[in-house]
Protein backbone atom coordinates (compact mmCIF):
# COMPACT_ATOMS: atom_id res chain seq x y z
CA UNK A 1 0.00 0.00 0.00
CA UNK A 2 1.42 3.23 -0.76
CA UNK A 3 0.86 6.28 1.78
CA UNK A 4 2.39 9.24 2.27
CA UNK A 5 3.24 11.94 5.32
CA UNK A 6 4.18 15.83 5.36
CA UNK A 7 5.64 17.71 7.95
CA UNK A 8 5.52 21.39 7.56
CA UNK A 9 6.35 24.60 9.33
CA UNK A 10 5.52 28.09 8.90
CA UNK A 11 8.48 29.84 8.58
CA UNK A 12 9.51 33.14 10.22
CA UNK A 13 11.20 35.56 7.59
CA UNK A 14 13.21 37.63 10.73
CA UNK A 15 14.75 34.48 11.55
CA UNK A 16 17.50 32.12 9.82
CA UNK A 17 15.19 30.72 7.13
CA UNK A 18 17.68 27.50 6.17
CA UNK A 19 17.30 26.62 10.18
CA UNK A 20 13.86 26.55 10.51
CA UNK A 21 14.09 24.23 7.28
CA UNK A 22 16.22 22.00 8.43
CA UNK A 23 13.90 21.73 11.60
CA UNK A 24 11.41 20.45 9.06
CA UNK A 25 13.35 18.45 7.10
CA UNK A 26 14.87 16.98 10.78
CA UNK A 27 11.37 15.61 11.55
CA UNK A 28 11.54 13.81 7.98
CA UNK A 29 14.83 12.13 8.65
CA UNK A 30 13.69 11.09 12.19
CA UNK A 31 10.48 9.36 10.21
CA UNK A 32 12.70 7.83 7.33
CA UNK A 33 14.52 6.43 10.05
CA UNK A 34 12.37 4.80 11.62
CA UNK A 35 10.48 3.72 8.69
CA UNK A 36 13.90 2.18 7.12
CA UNK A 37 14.56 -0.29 10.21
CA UNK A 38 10.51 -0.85 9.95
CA UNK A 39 11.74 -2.39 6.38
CA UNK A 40 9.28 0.76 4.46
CA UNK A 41 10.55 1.25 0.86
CA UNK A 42 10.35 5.39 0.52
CA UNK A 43 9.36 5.82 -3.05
CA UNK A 44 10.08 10.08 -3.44
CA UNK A 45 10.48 12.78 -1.02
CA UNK A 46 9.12 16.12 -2.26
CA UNK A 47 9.72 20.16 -0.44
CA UNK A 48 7.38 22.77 -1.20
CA UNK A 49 7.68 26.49 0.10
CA UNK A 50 4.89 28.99 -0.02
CA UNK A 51 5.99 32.12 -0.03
CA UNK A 52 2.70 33.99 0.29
CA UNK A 53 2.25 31.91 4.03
CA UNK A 54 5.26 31.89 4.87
CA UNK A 55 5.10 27.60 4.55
CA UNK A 56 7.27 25.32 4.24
CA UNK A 57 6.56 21.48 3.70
CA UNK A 58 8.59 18.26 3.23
CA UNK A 59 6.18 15.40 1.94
CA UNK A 60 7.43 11.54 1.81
CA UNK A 61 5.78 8.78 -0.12
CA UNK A 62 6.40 5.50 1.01
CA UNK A 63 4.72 1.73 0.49
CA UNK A 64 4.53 0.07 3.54
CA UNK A 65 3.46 -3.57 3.85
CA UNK A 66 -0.64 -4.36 3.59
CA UNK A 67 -1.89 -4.72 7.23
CA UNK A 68 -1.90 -8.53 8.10
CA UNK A 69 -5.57 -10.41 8.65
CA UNK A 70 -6.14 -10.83 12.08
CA UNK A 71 -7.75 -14.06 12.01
CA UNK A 72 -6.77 -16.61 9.75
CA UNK A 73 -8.70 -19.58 10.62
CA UNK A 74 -7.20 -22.49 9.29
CA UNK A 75 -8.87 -26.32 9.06
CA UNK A 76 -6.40 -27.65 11.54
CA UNK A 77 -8.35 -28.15 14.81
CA UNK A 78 -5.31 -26.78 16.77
CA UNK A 79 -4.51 -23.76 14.54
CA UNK A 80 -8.26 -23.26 15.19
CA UNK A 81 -8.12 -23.15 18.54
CA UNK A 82 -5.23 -21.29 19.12
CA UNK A 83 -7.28 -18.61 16.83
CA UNK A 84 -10.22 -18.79 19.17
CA UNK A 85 -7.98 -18.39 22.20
CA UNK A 86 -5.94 -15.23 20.93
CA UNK A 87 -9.33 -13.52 20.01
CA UNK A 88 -10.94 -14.29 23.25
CA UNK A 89 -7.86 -13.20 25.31
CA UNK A 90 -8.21 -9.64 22.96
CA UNK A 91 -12.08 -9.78 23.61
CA UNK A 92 -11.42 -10.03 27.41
CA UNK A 93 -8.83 -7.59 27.01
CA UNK A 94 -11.24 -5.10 25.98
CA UNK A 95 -14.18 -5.67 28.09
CA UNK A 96 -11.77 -5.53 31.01
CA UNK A 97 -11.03 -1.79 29.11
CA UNK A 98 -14.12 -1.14 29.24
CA UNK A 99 -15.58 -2.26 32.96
CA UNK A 100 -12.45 -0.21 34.39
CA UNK A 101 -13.85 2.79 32.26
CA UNK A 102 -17.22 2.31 33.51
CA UNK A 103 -16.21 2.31 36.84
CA UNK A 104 -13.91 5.15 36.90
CA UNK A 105 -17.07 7.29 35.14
CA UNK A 106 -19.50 6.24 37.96
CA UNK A 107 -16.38 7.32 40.24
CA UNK A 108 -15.84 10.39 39.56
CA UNK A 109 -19.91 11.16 38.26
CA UNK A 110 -20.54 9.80 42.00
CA UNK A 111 -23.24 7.18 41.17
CA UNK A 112 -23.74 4.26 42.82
């Protein structure tokens, strides 16, 4: 799948423009970073500066891998269950969310 992210900045033209910039483009290389050890392929980086607003924006285009399926139930009676158990252990996972945010509402609301 191929996405993309900007970072921008509006840039101050009594200040050192370059610096403010390279603040932008410092956000980009802390992304490309970490999208290169999260094995991302970066496919074009782009700048763009509007001098009627004073903007300045760095866009990246990248293809990151297509988000896994979460359930893959198989016809083996064990990969099956294993299946079952992970979503029910997520399932309890978020009912337990939600009980605990239930609780803290008729806390602090002062219901009984």
């Amino acid at each position: 799948m191929i996405v993309y992210k900007t970072f921008s900045g509006q840039i101050d033209l009594t200040q050192d423009v370059v610096a403010q910039q390279n603040a932008v483009r410092n956000e980009l290389a802390t992304f490309l970073n970490d999208a290169q050890s999260t094995q991302y392929t970066i496919i074009q980086v782009s700048e763009v500066a509007v001098p009627q607003n004073d903007m300045f924006s760095v866009t990246v285009w990248y293809e990151q891998p297509d988000a896994k399926v979460e359930a893959d139930y198989s016809h083996d009676p064990v990969g099956q269950s294993a299946d079952v158990l992970s979503q029910s252990l997520r399932e309890k996972h978020r009912r337990d969310l939600v009980k605990t945010m239930v609780d803290e509402h008729i806390i602090r609301s002062g219901s009984s």
